[in-house]
PDB file of N, CA and C in Angstrom:
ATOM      1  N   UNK A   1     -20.379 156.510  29.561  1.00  0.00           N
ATOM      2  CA  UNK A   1     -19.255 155.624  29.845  1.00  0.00           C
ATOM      3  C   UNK A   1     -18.698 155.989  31.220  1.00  0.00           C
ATOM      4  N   UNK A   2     -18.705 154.735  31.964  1.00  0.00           N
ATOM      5  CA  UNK A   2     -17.902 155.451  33.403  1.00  0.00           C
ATOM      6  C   UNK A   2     -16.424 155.497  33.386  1.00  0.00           C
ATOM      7  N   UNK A   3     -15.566 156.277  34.778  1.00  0.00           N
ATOM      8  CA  UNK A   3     -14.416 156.546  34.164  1.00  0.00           C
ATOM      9  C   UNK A   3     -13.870 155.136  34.631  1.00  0.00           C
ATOM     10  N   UNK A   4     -14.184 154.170  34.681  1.00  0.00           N
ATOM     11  CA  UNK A   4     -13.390 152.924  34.708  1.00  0.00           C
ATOM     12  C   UNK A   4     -13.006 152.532  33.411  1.00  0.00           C
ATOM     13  N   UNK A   5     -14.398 152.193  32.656  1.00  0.00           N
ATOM     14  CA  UNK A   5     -14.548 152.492  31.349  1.00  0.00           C
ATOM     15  C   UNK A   5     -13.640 153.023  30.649  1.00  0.00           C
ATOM     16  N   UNK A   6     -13.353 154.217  30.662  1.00  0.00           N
ATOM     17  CA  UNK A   6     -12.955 154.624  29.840  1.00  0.00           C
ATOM     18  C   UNK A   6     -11.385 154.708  30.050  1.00  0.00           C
ATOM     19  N   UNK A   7     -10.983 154.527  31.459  1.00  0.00           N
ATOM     20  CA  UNK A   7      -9.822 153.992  31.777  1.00  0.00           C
ATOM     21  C   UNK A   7      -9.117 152.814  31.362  1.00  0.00           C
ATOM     22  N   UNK A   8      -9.591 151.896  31.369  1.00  0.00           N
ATOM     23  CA  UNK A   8      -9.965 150.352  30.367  1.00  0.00           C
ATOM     24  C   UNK A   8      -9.427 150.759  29.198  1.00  0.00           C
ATOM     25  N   UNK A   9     -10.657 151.827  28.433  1.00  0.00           N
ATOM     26  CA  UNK A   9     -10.683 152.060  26.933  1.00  0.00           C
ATOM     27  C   UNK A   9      -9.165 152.448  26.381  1.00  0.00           C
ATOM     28  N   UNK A  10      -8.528 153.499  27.687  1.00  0.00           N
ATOM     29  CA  UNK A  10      -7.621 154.130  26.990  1.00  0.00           C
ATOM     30  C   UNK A  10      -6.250 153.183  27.559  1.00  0.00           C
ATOM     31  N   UNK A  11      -6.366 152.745  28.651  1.00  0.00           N
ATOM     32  CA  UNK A  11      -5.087 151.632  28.532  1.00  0.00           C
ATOM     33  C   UNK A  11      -5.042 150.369  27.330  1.00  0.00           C
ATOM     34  N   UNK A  12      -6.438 150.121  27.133  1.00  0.00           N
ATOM     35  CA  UNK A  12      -6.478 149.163  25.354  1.00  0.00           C
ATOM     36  C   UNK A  12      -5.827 149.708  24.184  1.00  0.00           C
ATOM     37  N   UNK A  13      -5.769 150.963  24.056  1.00  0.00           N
ATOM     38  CA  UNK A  13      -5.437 151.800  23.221  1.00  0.00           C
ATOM     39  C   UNK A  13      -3.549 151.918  23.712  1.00  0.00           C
ATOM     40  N   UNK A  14      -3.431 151.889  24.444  1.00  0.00           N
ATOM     41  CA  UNK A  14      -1.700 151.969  24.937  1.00  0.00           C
ATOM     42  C   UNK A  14      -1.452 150.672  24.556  1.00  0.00           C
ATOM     43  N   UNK A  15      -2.030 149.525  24.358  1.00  0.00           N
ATOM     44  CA  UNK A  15      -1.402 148.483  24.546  1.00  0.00           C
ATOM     45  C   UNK A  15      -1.518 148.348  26.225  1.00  0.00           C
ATOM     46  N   UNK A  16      -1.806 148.051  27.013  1.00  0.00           N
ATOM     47  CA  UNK A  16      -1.803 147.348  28.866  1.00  0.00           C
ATOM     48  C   UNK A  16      -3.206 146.959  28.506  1.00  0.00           C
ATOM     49  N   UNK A  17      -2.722 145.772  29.242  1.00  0.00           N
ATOM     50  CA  UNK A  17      -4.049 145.095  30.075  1.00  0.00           C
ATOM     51  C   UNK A  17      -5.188 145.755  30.532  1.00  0.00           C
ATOM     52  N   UNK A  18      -6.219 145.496  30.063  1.00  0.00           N
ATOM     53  CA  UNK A  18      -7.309 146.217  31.263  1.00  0.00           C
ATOM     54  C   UNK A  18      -7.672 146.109  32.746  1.00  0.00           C
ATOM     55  N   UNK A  19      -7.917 146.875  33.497  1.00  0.00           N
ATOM     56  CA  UNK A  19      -7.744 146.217  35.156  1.00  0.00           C
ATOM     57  C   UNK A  19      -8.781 145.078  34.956  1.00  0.00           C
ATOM     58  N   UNK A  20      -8.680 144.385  35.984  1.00  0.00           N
ATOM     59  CA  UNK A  20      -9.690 143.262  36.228  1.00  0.00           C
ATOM     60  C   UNK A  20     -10.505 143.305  37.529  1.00  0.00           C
ATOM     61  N   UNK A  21      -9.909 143.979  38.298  1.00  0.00           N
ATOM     62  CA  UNK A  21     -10.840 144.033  39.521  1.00  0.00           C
ATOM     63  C   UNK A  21     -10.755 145.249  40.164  1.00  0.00           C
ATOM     64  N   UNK A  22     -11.372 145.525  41.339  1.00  0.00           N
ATOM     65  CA  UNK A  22     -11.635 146.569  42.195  1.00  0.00           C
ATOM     66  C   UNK A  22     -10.220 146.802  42.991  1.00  0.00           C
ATOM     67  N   UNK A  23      -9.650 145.826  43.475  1.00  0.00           N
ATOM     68  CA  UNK A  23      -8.873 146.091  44.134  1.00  0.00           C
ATOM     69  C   UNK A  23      -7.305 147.396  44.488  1.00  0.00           C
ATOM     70  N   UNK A  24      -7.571 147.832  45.204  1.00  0.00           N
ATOM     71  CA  UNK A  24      -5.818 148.388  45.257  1.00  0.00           C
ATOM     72  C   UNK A  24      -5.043 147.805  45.690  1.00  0.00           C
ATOM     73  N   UNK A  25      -4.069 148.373  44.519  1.00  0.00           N
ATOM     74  CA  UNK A  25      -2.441 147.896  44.264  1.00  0.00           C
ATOM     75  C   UNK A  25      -1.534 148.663  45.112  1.00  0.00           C
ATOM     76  N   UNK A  26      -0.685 147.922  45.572  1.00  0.00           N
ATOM     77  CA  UNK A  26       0.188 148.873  46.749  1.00  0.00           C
ATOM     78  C   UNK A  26       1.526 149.240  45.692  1.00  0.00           C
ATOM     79  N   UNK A  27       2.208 150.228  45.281  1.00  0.00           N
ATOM     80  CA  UNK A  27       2.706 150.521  44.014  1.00  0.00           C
ATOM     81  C   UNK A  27       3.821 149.306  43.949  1.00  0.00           C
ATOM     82  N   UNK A  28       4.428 148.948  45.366  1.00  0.00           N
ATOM     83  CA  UNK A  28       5.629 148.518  45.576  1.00  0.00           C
ATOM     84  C   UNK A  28       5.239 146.912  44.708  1.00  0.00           C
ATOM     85  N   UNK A  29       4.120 146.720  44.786  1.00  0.00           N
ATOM     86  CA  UNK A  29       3.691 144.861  44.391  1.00  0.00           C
ATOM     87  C   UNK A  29       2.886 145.269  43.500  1.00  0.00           C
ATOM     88  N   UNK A  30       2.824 146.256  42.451  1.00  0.00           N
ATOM     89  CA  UNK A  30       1.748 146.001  41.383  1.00  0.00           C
ATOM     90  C   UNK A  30       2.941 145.928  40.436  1.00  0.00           C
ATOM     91  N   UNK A  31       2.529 144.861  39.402  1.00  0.00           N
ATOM     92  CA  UNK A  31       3.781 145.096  38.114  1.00  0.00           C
ATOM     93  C   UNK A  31       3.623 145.690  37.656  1.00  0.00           C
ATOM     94  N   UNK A  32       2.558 146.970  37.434  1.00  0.00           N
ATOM     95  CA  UNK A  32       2.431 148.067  36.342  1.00  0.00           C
ATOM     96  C   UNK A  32       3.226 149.032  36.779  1.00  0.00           C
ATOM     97  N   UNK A  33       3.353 148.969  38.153  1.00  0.00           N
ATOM     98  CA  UNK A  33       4.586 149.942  38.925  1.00  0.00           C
ATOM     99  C   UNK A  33       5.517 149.499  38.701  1.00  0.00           C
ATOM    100  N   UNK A  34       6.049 148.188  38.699  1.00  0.00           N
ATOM    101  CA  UNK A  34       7.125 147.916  39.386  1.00  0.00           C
ATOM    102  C   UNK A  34       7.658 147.039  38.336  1.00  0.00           C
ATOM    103  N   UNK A  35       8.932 147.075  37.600  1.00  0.00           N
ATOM    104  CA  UNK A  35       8.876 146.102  36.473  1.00  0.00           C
ATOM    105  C   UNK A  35      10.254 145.003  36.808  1.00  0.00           C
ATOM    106  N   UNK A  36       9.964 145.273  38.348  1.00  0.00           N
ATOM    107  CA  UNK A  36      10.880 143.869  38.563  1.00  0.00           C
ATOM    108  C   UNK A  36      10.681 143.583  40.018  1.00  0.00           C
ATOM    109  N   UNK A  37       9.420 142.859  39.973  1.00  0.00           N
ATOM    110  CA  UNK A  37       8.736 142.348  41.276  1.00  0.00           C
ATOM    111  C   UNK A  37       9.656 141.261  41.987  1.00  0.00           C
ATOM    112  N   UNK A  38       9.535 142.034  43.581  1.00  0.00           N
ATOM    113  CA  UNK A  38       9.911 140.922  44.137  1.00  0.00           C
ATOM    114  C   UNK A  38       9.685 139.400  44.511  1.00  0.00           C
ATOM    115  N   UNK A  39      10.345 138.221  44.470  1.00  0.00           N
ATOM    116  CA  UNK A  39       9.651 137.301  44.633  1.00  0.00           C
ATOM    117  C   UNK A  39      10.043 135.917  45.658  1.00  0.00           C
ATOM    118  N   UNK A  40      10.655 137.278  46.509  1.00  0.00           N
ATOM    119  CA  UNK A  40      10.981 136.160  47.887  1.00  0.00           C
ATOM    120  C   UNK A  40       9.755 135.712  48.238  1.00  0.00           C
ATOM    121  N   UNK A  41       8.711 136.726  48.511  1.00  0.00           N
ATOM    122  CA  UNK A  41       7.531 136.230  49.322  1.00  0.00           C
ATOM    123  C   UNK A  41       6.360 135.412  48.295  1.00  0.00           C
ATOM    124  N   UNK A  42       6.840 134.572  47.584  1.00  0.00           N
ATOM    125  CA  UNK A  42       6.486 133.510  46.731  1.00  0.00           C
ATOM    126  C   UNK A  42       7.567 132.484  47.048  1.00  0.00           C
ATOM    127  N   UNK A  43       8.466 132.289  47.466  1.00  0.00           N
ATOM    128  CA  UNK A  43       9.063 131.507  47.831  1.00  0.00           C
ATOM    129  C   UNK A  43      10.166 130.779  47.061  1.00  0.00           C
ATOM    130  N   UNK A  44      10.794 131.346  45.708  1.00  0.00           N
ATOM    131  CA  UNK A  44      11.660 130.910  45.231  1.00  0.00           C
ATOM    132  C   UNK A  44      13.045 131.633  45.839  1.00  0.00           C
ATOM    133  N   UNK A  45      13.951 130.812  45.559  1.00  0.00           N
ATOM    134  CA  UNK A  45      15.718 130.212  45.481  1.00  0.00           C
ATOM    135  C   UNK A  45      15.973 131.676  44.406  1.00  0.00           C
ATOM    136  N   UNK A  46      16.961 132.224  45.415  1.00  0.00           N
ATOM    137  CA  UNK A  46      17.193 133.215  44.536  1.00  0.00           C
ATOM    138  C   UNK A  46      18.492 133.148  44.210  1.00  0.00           C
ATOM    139  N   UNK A  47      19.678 133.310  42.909  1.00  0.00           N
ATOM    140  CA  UNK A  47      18.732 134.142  42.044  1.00  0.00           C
ATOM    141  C   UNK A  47      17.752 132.738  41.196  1.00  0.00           C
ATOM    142  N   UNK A  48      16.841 134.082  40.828  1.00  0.00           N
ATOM    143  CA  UNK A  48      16.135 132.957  39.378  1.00  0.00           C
ATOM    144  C   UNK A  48      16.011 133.810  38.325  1.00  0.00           C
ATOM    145  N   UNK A  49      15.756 133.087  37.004  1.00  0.00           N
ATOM    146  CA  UNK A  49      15.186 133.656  35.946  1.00  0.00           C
ATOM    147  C   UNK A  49      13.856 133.700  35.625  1.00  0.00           C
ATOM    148  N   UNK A  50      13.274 135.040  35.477  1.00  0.00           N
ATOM    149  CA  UNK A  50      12.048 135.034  35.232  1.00  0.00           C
ATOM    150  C   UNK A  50      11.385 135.480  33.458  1.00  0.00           C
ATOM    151  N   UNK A  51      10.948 134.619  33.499  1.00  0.00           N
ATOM    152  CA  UNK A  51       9.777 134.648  32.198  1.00  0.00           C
ATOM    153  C   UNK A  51       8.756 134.999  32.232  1.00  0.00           C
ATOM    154  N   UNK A  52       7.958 136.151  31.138  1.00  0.00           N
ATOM    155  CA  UNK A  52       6.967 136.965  31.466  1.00  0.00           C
ATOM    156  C   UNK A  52       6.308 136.538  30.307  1.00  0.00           C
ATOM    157  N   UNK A  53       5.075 135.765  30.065  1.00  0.00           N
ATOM    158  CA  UNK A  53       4.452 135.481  28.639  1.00  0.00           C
ATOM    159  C   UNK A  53       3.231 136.247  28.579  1.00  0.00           C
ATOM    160  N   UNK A  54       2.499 136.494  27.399  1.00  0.00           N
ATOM    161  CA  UNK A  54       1.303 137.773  27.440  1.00  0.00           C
ATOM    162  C   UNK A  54       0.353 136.507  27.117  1.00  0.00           C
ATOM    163  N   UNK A  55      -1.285 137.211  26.850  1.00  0.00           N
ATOM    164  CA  UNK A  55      -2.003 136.379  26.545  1.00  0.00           C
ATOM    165  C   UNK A  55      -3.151 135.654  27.070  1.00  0.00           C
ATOM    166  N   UNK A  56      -3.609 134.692  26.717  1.00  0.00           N
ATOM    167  CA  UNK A  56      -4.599 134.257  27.864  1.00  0.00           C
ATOM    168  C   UNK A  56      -4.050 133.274  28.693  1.00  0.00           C
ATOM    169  N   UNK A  57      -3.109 132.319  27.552  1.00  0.00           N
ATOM    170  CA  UNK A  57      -1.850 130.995  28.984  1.00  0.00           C
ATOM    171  C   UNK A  57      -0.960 131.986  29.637  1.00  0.00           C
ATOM    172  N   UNK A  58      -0.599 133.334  29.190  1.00  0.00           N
ATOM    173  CA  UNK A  58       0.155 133.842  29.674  1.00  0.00           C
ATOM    174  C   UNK A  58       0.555 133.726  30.996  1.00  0.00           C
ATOM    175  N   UNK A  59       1.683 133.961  31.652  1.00  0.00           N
ATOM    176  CA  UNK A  59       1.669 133.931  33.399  1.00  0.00           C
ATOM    177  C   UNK A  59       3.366 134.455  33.728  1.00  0.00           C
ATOM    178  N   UNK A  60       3.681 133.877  34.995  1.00  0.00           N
ATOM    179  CA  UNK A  60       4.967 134.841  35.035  1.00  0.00           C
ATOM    180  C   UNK A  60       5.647 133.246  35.453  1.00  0.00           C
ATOM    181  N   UNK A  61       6.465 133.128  34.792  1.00  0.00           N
ATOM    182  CA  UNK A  61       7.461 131.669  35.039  1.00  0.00           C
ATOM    183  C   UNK A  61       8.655 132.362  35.690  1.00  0.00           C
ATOM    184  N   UNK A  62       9.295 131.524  37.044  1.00  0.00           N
ATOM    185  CA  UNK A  62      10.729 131.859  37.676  1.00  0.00           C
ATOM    186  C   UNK A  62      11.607 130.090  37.737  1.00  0.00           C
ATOM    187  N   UNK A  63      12.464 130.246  37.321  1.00  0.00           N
ATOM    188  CA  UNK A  63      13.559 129.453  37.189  1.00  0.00           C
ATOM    189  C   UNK A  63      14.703 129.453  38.371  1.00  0.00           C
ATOM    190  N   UNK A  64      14.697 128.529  38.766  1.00  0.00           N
ATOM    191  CA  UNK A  64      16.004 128.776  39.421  1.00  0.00           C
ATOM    192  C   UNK A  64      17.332 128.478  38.627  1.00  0.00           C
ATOM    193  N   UNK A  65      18.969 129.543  39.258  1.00  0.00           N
ATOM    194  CA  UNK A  65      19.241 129.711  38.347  1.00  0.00           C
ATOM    195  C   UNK A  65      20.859 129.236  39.231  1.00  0.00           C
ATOM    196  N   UNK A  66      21.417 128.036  38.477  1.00  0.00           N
ATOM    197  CA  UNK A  66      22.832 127.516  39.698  1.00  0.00           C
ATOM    198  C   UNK A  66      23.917 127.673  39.235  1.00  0.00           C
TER     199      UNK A  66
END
């Protein structure tokens, strides 16, 4: 088993997501770091409300909020 693998294996076992790709995460913009991402540079009206759904429709919904 490689240690991606088994990195995978044991975040399944915590409950988290398994990674999906190769890439690095800069801590400041990964949500596993960060559990309240910024989201000026997406371009919403701040403030908003954000909705976090799990799953496969899952995704991250922001509301604006007046």
């Amino acid at each position: 088993m490689s240690k991606r693998e088994l990195r995978n294996r044991t975040k399944n076992l915590a409950g988290n997501q398994p990674e999906t790709s190769n890439a690095c995460s800069h801590p400041s913009t990964d949500p596993r770091q960060n559990p309240m991402p910024i989201l000026t540079n997406l371009g919403f009206p701040a403030p908003v409300l954000v909705i976090r759904t799990e799953g496969p429709e899952g995704g991250l919904f922001a509301f604006p909020i007046h």
